[in-house]
Protein backbone atom coordinates (compact mmCIF):
# COMPACT_ATOMS: atom_id res chain seq x y z
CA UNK A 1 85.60 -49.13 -66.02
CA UNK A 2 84.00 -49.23 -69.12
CA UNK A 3 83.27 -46.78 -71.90
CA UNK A 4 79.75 -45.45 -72.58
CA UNK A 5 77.69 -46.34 -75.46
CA UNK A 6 75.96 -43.35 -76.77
CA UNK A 7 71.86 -43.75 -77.57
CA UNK A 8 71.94 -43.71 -81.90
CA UNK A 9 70.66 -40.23 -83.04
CA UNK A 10 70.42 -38.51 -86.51
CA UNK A 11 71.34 -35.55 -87.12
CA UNK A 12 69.24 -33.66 -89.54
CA UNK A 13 70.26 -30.34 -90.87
CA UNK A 14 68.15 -26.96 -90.79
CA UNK A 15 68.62 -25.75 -93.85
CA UNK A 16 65.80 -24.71 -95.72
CA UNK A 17 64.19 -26.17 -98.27
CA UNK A 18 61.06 -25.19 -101.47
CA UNK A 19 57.72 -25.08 -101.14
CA UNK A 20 57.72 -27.76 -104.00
CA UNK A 21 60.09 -30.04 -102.00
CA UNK A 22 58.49 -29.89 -98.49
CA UNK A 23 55.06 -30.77 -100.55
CA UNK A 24 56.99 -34.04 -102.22
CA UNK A 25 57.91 -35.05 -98.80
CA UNK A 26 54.82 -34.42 -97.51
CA UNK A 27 52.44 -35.90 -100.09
CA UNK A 28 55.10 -39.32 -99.88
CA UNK A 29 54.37 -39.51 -95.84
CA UNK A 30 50.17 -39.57 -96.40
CA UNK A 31 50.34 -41.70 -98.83
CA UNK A 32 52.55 -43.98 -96.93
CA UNK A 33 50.96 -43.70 -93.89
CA UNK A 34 47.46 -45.25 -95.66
CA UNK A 35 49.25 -48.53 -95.28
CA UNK A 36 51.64 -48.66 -92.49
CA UNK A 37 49.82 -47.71 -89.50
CA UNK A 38 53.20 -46.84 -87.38
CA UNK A 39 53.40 -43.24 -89.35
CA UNK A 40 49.82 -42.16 -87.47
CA UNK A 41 50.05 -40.08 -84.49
CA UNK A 42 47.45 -42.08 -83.14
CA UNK A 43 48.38 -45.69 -83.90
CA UNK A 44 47.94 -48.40 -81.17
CA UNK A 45 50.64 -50.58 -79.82
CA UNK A 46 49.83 -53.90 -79.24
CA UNK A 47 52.02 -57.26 -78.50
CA UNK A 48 51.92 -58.03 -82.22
CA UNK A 49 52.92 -54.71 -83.58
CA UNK A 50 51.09 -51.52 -84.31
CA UNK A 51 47.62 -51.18 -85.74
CA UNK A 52 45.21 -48.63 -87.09
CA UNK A 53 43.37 -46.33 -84.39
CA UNK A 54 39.79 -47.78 -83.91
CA UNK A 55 38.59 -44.34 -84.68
CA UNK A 56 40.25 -43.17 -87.56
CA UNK A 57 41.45 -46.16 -89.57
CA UNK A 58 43.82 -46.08 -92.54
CA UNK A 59 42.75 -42.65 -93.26
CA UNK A 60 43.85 -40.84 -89.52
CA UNK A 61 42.49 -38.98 -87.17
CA UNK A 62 42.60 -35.55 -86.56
CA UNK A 63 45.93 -34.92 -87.29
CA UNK A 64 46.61 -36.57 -90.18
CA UNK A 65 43.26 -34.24 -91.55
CA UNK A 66 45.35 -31.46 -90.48
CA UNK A 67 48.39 -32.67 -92.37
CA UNK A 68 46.29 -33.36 -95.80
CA UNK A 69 45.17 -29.36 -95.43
CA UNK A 70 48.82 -28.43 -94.89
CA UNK A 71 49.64 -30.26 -97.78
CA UNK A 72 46.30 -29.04 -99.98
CA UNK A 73 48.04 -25.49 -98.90
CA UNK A 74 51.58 -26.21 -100.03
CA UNK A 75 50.35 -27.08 -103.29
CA UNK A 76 48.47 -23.44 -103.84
CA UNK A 77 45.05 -24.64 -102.93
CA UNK A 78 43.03 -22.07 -100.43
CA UNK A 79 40.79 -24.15 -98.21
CA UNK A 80 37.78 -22.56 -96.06
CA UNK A 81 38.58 -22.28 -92.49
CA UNK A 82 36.35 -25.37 -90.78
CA UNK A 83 33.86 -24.03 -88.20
CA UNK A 84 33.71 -25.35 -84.75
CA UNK A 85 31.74 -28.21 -84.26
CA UNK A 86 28.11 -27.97 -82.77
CA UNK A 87 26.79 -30.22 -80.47
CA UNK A 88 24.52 -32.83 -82.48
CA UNK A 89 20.64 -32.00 -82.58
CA UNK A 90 20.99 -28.43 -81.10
CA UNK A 91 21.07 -25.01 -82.44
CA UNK A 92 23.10 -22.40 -81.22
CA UNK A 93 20.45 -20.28 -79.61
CA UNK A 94 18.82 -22.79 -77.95
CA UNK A 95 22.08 -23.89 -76.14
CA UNK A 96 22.52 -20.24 -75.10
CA UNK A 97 18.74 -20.23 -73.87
CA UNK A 98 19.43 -23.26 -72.40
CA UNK A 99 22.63 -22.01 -70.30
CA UNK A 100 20.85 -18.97 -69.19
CA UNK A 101 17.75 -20.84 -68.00
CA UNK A 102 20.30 -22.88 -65.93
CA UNK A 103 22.29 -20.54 -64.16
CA UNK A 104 18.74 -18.62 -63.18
CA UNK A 105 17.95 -21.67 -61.68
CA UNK A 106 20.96 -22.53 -59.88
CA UNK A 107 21.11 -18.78 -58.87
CA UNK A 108 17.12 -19.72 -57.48
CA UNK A 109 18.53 -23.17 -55.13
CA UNK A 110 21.19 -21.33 -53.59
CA UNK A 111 19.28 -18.07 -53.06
CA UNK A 112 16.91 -20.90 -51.15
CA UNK A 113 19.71 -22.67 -49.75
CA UNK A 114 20.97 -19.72 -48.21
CA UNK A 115 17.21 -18.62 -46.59
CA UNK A 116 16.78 -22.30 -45.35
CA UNK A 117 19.96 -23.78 -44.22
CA UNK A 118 21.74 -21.14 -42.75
CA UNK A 119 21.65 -19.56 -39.28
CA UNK A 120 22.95 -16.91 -37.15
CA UNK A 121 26.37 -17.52 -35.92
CA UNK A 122 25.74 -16.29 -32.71
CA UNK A 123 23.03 -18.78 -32.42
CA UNK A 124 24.53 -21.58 -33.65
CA UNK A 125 27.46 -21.17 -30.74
CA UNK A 126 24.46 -21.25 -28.28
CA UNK A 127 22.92 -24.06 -29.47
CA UNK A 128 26.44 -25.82 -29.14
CA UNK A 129 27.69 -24.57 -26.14
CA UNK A 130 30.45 -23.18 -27.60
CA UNK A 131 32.05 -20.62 -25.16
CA UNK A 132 32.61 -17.36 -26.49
CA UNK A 133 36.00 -15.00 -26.35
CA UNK A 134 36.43 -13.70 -22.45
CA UNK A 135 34.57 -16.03 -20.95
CA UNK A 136 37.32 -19.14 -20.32
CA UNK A 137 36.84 -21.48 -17.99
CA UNK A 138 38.90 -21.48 -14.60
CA UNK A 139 42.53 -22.08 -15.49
CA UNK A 140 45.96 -22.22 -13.86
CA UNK A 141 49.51 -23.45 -14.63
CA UNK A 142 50.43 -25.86 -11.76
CA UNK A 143 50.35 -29.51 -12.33
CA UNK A 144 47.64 -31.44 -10.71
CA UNK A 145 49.50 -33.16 -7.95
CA UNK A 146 47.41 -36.45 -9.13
CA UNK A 147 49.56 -36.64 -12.33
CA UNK A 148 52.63 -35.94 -10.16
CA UNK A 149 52.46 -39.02 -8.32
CA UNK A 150 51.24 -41.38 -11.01
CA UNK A 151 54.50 -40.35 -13.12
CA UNK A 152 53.08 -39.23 -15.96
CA UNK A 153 54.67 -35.76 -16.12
CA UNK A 154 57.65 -36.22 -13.96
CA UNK A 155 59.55 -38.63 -16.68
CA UNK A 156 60.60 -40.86 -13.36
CA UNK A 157 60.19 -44.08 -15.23
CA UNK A 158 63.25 -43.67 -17.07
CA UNK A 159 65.03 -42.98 -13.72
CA UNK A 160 63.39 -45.56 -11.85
CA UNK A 161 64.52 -48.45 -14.65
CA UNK A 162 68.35 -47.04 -14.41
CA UNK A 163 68.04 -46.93 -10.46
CA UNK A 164 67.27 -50.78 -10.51
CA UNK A 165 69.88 -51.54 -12.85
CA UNK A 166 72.78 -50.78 -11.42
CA UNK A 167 72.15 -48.01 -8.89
CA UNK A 168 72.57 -44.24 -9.46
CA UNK A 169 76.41 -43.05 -9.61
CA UNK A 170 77.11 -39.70 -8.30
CA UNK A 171 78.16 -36.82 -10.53
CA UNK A 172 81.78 -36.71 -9.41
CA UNK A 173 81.99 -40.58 -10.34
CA UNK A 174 80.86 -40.09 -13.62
CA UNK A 175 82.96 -37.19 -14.24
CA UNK A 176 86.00 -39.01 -13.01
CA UNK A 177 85.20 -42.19 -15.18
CA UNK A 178 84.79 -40.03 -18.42
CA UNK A 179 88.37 -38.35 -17.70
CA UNK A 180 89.72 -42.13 -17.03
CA UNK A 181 88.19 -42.99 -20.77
CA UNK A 182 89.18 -39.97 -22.35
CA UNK A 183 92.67 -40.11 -21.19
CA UNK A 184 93.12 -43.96 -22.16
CA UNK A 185 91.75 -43.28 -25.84
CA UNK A 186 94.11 -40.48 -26.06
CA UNK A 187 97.15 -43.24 -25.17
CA UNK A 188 95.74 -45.37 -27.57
CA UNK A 189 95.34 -42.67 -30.30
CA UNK A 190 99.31 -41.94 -30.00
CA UNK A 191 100.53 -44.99 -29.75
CA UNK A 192 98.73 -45.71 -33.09
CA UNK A 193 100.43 -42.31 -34.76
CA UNK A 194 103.98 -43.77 -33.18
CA UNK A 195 103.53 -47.51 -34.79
CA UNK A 196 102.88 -45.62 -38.23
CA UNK A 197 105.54 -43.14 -38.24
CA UNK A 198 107.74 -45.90 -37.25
């Protein structure tokens, strides 16, 4: 058997550290990540190492925007909160016109839907014959003697295969030939414990 490897790890302590340090190390990793694209979040790994996201370049994507604020923060400067951004050519209150306009008119197609497509319950199970609670059609629990006799409820064919085999033994034969067994694997059994005592 042999001894487990363990994976390499670092540990890194949680001590705390300055303001003025945790901006050092901070400013170091943006500038660093401008030229080696495996220190973006978003970087893309290909067969011949990693490269630049497509949409953010060198300079990063969204996180590494929210990183340079972090670090504008650390160094005392207050930055506006950045507003949500709108959808492109629209105004807010025309979205919000826009929204209401559409849920009147969905509200309108399935007021209509409801008016045109649907009917009366009742009618619909007349129109398919379907039969209604109470009124069942005649039943009864016997077996139709039909199925009987073409063996498909009777589970003969099982029977019928061991029958051709080798004939039917009674019950008291096959009890006696189970004791015969029984009492010949019990001979064996102790002659077995006998050989290893021995």
């Amino acid at each position: 058997m042999h001894a487990e490897t363990l994976a390499p790890h670092r540990l890194v302590s949680s001590k705390s550290i300055t303001l003025e340090d945790a901006s050092s190390i901070l400013e170091k990793y943006l500038t660093n990540s401008e030229v080696h694209s495996h220190l973006h979040p978003d970087a893309l790994i290909t067969p011949s190492g990693t490269t630049f996201s497509a949409q953010g370049g060198p300079a990063g994507g969204v996180v590494m925007h929210n990183l340079r604020r972090v670090a504008a923060g650390l160094k005392g400067n207050y930055l506006e909160p950045e507003p949500t951004p709108e959808p492109e050519g629209e105004d807010q209150n025309a979205l919000v016109g826009a929204n209401e306009s559409q849920d009147d008119s969905i509200n309108k197609k399935v007021a209509g839907a409801v008016d045109v497509d649907w009917q009366e319950m009742s009618e619909f199970e007349r129109e398919e014959g379907v039969v209604e609670v109470g009124e069942l059609d005649d039943r009864s629990n016997f077996v139709a003697q039909e199925e009987i006799e073409a063996g498909h409820l009777s589970g003969e064919g099982k029977k019928r295969k061991k029958e051709e085999e080798g004939g039917k033994l009674d019950k008291a034969a096959r009890k006696k030939a189970k004791k015969a067994k029984d009492k010949e694997f019990r001979a064996q059994k102790e002659k077995a414990r006998a050989e290893q005592s021995a």
